[in-house]
C-alpha atoms as a PDB file:
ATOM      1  CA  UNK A   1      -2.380  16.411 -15.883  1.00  0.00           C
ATOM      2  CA  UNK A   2      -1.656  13.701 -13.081  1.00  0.00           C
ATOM      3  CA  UNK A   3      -0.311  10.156 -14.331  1.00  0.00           C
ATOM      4  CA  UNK A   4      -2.567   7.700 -13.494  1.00  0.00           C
ATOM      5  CA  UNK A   5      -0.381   6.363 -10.760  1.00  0.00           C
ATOM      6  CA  UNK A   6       0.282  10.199  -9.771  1.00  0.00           C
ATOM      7  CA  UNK A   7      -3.917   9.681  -9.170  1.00  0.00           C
ATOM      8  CA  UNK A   8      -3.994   6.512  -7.523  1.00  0.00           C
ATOM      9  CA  UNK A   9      -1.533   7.762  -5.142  1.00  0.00           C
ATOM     10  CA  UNK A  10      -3.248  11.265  -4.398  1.00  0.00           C
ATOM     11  CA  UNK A  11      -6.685   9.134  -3.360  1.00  0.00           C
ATOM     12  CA  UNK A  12      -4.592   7.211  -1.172  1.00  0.00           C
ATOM     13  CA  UNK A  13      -3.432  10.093   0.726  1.00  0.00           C
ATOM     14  CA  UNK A  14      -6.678  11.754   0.417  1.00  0.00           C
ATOM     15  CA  UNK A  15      -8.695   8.240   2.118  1.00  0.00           C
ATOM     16  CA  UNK A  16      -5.163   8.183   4.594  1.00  0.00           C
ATOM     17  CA  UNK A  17      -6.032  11.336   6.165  1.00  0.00           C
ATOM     18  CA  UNK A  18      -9.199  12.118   5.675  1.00  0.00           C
ATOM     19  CA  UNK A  19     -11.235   8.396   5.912  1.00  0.00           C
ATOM     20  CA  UNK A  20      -8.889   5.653   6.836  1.00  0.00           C
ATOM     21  CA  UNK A  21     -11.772   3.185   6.985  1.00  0.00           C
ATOM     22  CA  UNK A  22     -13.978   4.255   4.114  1.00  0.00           C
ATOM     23  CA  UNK A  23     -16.639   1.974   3.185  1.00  0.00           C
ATOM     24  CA  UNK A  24     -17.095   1.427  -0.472  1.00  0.00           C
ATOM     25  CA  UNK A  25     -20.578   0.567  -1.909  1.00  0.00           C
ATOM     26  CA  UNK A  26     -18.757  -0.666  -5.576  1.00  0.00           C
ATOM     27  CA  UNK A  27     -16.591  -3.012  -3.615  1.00  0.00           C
ATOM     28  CA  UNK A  28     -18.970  -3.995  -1.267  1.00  0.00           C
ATOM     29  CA  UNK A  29     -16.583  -3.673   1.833  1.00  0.00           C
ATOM     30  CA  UNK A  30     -14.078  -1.444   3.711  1.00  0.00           C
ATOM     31  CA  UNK A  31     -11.175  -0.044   2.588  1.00  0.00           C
ATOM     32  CA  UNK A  32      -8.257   0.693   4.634  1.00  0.00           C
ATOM     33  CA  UNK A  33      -5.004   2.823   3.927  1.00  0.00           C
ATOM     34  CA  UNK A  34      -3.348   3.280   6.710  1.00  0.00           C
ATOM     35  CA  UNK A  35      -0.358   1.593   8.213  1.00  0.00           C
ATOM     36  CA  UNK A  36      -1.261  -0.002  11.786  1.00  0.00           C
ATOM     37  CA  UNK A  37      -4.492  -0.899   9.820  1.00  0.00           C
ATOM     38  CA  UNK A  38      -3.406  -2.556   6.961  1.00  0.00           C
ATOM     39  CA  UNK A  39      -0.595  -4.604   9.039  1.00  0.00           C
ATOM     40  CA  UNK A  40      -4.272  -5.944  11.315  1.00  0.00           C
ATOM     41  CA  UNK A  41      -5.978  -6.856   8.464  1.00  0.00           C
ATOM     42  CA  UNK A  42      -3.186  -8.780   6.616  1.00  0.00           C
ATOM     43  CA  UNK A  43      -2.783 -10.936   9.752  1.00  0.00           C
ATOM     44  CA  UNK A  44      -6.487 -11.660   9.467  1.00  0.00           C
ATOM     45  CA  UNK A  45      -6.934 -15.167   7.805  1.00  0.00           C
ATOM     46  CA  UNK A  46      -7.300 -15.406   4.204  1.00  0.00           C
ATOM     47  CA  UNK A  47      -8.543 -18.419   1.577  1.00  0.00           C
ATOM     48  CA  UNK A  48      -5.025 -18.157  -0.060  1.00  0.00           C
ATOM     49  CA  UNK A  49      -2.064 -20.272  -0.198  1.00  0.00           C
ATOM     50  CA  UNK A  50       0.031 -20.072   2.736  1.00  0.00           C
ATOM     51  CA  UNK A  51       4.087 -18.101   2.130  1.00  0.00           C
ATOM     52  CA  UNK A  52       6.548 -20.582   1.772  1.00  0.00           C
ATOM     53  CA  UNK A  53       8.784 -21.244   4.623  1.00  0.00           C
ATOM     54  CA  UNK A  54      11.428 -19.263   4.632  1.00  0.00           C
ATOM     55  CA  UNK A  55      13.843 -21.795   3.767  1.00  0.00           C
ATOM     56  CA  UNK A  56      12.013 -22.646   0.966  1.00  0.00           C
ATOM     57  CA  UNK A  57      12.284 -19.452  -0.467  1.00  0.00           C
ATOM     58  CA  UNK A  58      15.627 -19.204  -0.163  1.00  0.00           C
ATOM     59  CA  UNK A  59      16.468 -22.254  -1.855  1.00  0.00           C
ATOM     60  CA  UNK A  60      14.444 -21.168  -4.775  1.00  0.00           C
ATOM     61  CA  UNK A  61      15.786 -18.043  -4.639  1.00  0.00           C
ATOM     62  CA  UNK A  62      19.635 -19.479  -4.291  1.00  0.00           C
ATOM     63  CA  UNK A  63      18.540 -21.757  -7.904  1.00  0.00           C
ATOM     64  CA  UNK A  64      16.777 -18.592  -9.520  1.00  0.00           C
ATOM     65  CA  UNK A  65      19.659 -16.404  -9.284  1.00  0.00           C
ATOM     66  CA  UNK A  66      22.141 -17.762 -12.088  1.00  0.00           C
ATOM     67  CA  UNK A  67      18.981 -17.609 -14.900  1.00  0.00           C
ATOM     68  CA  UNK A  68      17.530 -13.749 -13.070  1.00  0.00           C
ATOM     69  CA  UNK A  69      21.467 -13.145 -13.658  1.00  0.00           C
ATOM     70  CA  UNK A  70      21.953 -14.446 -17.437  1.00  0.00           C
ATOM     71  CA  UNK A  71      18.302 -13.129 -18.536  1.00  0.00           C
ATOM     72  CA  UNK A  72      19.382  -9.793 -17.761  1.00  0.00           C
ATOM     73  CA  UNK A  73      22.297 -10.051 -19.163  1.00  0.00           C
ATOM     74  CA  UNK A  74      20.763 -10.910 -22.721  1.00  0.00           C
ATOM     75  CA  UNK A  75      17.988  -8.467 -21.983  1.00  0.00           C
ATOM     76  CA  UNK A  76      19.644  -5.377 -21.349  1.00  0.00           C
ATOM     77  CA  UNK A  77      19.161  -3.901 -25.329  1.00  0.00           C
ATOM     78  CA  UNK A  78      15.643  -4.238 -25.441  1.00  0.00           C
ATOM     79  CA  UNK A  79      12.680  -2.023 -24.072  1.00  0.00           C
ATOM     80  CA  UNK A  80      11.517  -1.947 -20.839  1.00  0.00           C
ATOM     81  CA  UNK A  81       8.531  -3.451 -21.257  1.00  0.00           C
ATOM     82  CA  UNK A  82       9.846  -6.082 -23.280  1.00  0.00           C
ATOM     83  CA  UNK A  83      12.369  -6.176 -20.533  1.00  0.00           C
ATOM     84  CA  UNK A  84      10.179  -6.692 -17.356  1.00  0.00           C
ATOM     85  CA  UNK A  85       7.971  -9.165 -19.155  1.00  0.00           C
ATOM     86  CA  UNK A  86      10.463 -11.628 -20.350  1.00  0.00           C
ATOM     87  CA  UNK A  87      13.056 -11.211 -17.102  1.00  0.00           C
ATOM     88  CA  UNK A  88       9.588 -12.055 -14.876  1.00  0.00           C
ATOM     89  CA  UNK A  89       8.777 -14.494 -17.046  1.00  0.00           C
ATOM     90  CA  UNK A  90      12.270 -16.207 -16.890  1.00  0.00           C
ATOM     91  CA  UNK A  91      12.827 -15.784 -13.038  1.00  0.00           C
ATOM     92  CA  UNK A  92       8.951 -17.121 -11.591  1.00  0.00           C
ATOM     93  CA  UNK A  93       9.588 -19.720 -14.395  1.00  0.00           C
ATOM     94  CA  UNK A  94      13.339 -20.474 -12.366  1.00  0.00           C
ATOM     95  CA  UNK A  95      11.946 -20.286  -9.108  1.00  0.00           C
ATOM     96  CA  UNK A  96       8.461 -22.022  -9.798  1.00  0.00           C
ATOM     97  CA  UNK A  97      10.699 -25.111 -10.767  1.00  0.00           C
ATOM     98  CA  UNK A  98      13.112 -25.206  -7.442  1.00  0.00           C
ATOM     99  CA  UNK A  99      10.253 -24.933  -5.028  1.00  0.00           C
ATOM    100  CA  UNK A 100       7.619 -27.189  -6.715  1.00  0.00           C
ATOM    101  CA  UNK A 101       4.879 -25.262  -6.045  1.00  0.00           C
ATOM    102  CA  UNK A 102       2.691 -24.108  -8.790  1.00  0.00           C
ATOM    103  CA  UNK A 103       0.205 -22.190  -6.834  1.00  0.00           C
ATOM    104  CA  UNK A 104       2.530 -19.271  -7.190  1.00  0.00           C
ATOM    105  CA  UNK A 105       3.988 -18.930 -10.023  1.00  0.00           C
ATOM    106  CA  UNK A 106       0.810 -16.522 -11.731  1.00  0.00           C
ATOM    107  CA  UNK A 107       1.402 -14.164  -9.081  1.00  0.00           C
ATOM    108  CA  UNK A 108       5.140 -14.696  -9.277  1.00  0.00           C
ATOM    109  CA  UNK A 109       5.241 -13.424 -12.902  1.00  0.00           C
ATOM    110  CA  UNK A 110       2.738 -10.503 -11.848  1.00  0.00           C
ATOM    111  CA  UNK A 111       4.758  -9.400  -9.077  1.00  0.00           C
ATOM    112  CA  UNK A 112       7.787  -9.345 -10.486  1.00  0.00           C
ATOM    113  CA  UNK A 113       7.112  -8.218 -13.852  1.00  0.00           C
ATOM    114  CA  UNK A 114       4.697  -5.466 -12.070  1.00  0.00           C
ATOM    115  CA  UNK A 115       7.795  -4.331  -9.736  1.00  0.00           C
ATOM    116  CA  UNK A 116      10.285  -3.929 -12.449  1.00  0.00           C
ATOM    117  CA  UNK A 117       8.004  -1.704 -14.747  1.00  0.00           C
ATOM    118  CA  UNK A 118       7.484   0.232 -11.549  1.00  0.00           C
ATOM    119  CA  UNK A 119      10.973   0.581 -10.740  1.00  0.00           C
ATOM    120  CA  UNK A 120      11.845   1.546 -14.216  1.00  0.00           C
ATOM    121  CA  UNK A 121       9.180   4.237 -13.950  1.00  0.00           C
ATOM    122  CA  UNK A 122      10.337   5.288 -11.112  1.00  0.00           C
ATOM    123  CA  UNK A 123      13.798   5.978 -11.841  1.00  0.00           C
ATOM    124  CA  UNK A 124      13.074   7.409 -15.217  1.00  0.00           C
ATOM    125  CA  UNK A 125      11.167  10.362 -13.515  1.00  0.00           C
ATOM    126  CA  UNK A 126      13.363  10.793 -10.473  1.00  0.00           C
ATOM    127  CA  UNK A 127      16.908  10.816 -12.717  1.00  0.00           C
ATOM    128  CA  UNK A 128      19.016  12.051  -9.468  1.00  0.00           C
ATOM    129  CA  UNK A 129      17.975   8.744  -7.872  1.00  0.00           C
ATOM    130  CA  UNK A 130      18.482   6.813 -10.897  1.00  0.00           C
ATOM    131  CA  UNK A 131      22.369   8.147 -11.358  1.00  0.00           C
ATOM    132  CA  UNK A 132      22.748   7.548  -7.833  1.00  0.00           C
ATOM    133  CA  UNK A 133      21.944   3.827  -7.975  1.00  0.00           C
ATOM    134  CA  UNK A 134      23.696   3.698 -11.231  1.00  0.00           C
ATOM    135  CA  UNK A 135      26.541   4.969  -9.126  1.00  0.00           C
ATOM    136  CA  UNK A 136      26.600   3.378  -5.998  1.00  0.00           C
ATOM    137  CA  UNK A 137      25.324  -0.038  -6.442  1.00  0.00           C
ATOM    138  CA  UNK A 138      26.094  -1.217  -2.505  1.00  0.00           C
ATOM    139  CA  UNK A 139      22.735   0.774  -2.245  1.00  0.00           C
ATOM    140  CA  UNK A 140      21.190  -2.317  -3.985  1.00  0.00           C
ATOM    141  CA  UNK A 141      19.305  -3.683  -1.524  1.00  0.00           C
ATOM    142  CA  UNK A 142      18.064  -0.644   0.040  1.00  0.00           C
ATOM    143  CA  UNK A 143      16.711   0.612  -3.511  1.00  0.00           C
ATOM    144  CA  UNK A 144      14.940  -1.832  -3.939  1.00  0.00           C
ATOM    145  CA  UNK A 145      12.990  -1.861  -0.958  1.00  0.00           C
ATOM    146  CA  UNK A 146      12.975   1.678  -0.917  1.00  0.00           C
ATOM    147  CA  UNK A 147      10.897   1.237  -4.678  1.00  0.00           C
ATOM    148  CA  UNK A 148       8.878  -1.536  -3.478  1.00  0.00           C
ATOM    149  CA  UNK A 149       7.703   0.619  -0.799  1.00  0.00           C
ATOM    150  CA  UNK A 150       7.106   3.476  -3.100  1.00  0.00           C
ATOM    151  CA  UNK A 151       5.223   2.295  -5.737  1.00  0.00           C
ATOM    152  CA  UNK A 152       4.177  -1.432  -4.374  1.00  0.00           C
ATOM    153  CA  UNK A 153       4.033  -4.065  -7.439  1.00  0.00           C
ATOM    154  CA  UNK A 154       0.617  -5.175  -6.267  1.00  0.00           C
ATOM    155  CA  UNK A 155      -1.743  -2.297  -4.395  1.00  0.00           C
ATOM    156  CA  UNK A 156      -4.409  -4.038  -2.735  1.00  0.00           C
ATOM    157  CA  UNK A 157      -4.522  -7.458  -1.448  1.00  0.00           C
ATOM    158  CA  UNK A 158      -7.093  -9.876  -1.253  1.00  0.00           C
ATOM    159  CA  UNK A 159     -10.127  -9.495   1.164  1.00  0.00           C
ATOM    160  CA  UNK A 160     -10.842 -10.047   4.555  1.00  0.00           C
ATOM    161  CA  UNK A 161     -13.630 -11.004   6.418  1.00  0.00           C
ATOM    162  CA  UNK A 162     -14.069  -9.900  10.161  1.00  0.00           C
ATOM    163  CA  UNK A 163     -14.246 -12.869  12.234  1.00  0.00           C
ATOM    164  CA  UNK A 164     -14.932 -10.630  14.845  1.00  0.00           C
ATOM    165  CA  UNK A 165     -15.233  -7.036  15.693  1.00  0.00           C
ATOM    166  CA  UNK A 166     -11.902  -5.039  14.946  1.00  0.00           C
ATOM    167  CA  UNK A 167     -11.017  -1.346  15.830  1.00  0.00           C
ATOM    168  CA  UNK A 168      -9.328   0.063  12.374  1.00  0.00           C
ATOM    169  CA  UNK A 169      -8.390   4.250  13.183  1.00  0.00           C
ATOM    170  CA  UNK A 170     -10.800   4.526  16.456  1.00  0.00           C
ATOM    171  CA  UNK A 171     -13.674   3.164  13.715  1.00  0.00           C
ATOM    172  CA  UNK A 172     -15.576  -0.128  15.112  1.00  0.00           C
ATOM    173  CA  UNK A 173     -15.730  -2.389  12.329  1.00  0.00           C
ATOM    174  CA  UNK A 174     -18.361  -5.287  13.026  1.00  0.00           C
ATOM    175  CA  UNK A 175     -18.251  -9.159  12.145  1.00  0.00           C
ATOM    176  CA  UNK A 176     -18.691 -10.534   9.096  1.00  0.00           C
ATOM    177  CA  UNK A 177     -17.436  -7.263   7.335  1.00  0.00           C
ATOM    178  CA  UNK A 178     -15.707  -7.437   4.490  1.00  0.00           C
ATOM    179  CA  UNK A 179     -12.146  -5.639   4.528  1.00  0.00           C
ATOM    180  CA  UNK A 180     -10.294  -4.646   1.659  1.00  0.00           C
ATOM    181  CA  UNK A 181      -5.825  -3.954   2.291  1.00  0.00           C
ATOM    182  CA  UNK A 182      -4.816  -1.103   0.312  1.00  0.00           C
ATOM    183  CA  UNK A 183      -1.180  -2.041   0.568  1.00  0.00           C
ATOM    184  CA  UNK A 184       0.292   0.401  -1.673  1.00  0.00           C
ATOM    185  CA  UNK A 185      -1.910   3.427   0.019  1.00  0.00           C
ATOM    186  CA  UNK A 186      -0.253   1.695   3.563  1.00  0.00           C
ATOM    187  CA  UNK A 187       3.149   1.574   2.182  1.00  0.00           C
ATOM    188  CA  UNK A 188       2.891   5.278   1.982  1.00  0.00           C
ATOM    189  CA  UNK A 189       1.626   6.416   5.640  1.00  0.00           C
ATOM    190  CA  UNK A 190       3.880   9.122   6.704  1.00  0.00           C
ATOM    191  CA  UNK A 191       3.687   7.666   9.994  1.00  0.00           C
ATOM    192  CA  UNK A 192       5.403   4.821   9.150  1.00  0.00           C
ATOM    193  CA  UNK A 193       7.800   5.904   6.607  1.00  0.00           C
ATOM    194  CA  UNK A 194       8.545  10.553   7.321  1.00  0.00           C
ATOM    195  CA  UNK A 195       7.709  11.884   3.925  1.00  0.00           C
ATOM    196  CA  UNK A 196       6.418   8.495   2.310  1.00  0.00           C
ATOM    197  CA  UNK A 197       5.218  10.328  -0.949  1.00  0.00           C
ATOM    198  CA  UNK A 198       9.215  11.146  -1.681  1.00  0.00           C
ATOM    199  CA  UNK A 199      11.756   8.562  -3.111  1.00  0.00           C
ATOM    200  CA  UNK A 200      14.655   8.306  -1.288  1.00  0.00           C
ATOM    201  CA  UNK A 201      16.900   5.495  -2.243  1.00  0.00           C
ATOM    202  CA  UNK A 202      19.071   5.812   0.927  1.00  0.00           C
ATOM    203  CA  UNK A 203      15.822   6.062   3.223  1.00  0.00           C
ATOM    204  CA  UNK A 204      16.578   1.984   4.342  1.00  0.00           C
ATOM    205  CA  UNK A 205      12.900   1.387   4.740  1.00  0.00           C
ATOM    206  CA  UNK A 206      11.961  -1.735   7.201  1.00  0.00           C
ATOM    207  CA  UNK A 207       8.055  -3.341   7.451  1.00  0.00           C
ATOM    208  CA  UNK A 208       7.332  -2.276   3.676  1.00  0.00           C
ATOM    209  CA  UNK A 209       4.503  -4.811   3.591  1.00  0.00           C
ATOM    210  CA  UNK A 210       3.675  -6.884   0.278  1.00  0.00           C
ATOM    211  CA  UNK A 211       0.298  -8.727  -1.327  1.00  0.00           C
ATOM    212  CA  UNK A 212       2.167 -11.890  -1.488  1.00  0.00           C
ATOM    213  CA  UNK A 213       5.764 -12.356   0.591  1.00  0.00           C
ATOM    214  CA  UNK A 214       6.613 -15.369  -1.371  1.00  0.00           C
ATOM    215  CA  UNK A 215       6.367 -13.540  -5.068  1.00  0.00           C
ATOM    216  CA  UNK A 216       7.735 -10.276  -3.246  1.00  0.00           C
ATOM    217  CA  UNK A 217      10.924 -11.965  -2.816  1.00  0.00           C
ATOM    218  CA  UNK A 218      11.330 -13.056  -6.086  1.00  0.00           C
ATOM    219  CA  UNK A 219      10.572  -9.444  -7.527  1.00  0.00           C
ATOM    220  CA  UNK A 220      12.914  -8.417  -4.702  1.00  0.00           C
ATOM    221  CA  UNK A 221      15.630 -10.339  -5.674  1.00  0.00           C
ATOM    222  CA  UNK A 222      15.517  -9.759  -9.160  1.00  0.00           C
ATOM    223  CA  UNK A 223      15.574  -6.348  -8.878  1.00  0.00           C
ATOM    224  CA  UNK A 224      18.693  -6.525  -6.800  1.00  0.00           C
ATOM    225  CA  UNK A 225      20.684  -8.275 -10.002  1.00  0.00           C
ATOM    226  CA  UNK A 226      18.833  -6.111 -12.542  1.00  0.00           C
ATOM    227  CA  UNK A 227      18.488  -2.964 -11.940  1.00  0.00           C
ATOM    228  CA  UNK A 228      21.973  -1.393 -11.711  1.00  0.00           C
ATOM    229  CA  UNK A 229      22.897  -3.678 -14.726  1.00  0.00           C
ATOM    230  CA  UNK A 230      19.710  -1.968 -16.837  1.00  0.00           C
ATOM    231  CA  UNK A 231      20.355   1.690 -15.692  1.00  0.00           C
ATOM    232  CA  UNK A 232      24.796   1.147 -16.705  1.00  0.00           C
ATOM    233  CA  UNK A 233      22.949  -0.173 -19.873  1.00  0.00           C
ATOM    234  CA  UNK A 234      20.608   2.366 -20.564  1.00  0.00           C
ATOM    235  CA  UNK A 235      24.252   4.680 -19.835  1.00  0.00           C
ATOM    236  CA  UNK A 236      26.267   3.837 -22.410  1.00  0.00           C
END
């Protein structure tokens, strides 16, 4: 029997290449799955709080990374959900406080703790991939894009509403339509990323796209300092 994420993923594929832009009577809108698509719509303008500047992020990010660094440290005998709950709880907390800005830090916690349980998932049923992180952590960085990409922490973003007409996949979508991101489904287009349904920490992925880019880099980060440190853990 297929996981449940082993499901969502196989309708993804199925609306990728079959019905890119497939309207939905339950959402009430159109949902879109591939690439190129995706990528349009998330430049479309939505009622949500704007990313930080980059050099905001990285400030927060520079002050989050001693308490990402010791909560993992302390962390590293429990279970993995205890894990990913209280090391997102501890680094949104760290970087909610540097930047100031509270409209975040909900979907700072969800990311992050969302990305780590995926990750961990991940690498449990892929155990090559997992002993070669565990192995050669210089591939830090890549992994973790590489498992953002592959199981995104957040699927679908928030709606869109067409401004105007937009061409999504040859398909005219009119005005006033309502548009609905299926980032994780995107994340996945084997145009974009050869043989996106495989995990392949040494792939190097670039343009993985994310729900929120602000919380993304938190997650992002985190992982980075975490994840080898779990999987030596989990070793011993």
């Amino acid at each position: 029997m297929l996981s449940s994420t082993s499901e969502r993923h196989a309708r993804f594929r199925f609306l990728r290449e079959r019905s890119p832009v497939h309207f939905d009577a339950d959402i009430g809108g159109w949902c879109i799955t591939r690439y190129d698509d995706v990528l349009t719509v998330l430049g479309i303008d939505a009622e949500l709080p704007q990313p930080l500047p980059k050099r905001a992020i990285a400030h927060a990010l520079k002050v989050a990374r001693p308490v990402i660094t010791l909560c993992t440290v302390e962390l590293l005998d429990v279970d993995d959900v205890t894990f990913a709950q209280s090391l997102a709880a501890a680094a949104a907390e760290a970087f909610t406080l540097a930047h100031g800005v509270e409209a975040f830090a909900a979907t700072a916690v969800e990311t992050t703790q969302a990305f780590l349980t995926n990750a961990l998932t991940a690498l449990r049923e892929h155990p090559g991939q997992a002993e070669l992180l565990r192995s050669a952590p210089g591939l830090a960085g890549d992994a973790v894009e590489e498992l953002l990409r592959f199981d995104t922490p957040i699927p679908i973003a928030p709606a869109r509403s067409t401004p105007h007409p937009v061409v999504l996949s040859g398909r005219t979508v009119e005005a006033g339509e309502v548009l609905v991101p299926f980032v994780a489904a995107a994340n996945r287009c084997s145009v974009r990323f050869p043989g996106g349904d495989r995990l392949d920490l040494r792939r190097k992925p670039r343009g993985v796209l994310a729900t929120c880019p602000t919380s993304t880099a938190l997650a992002r980060l985190t992982g980075e300092i975490s994840l080898v440190r779990r999987l030596r853990a989990a070793a011993r």
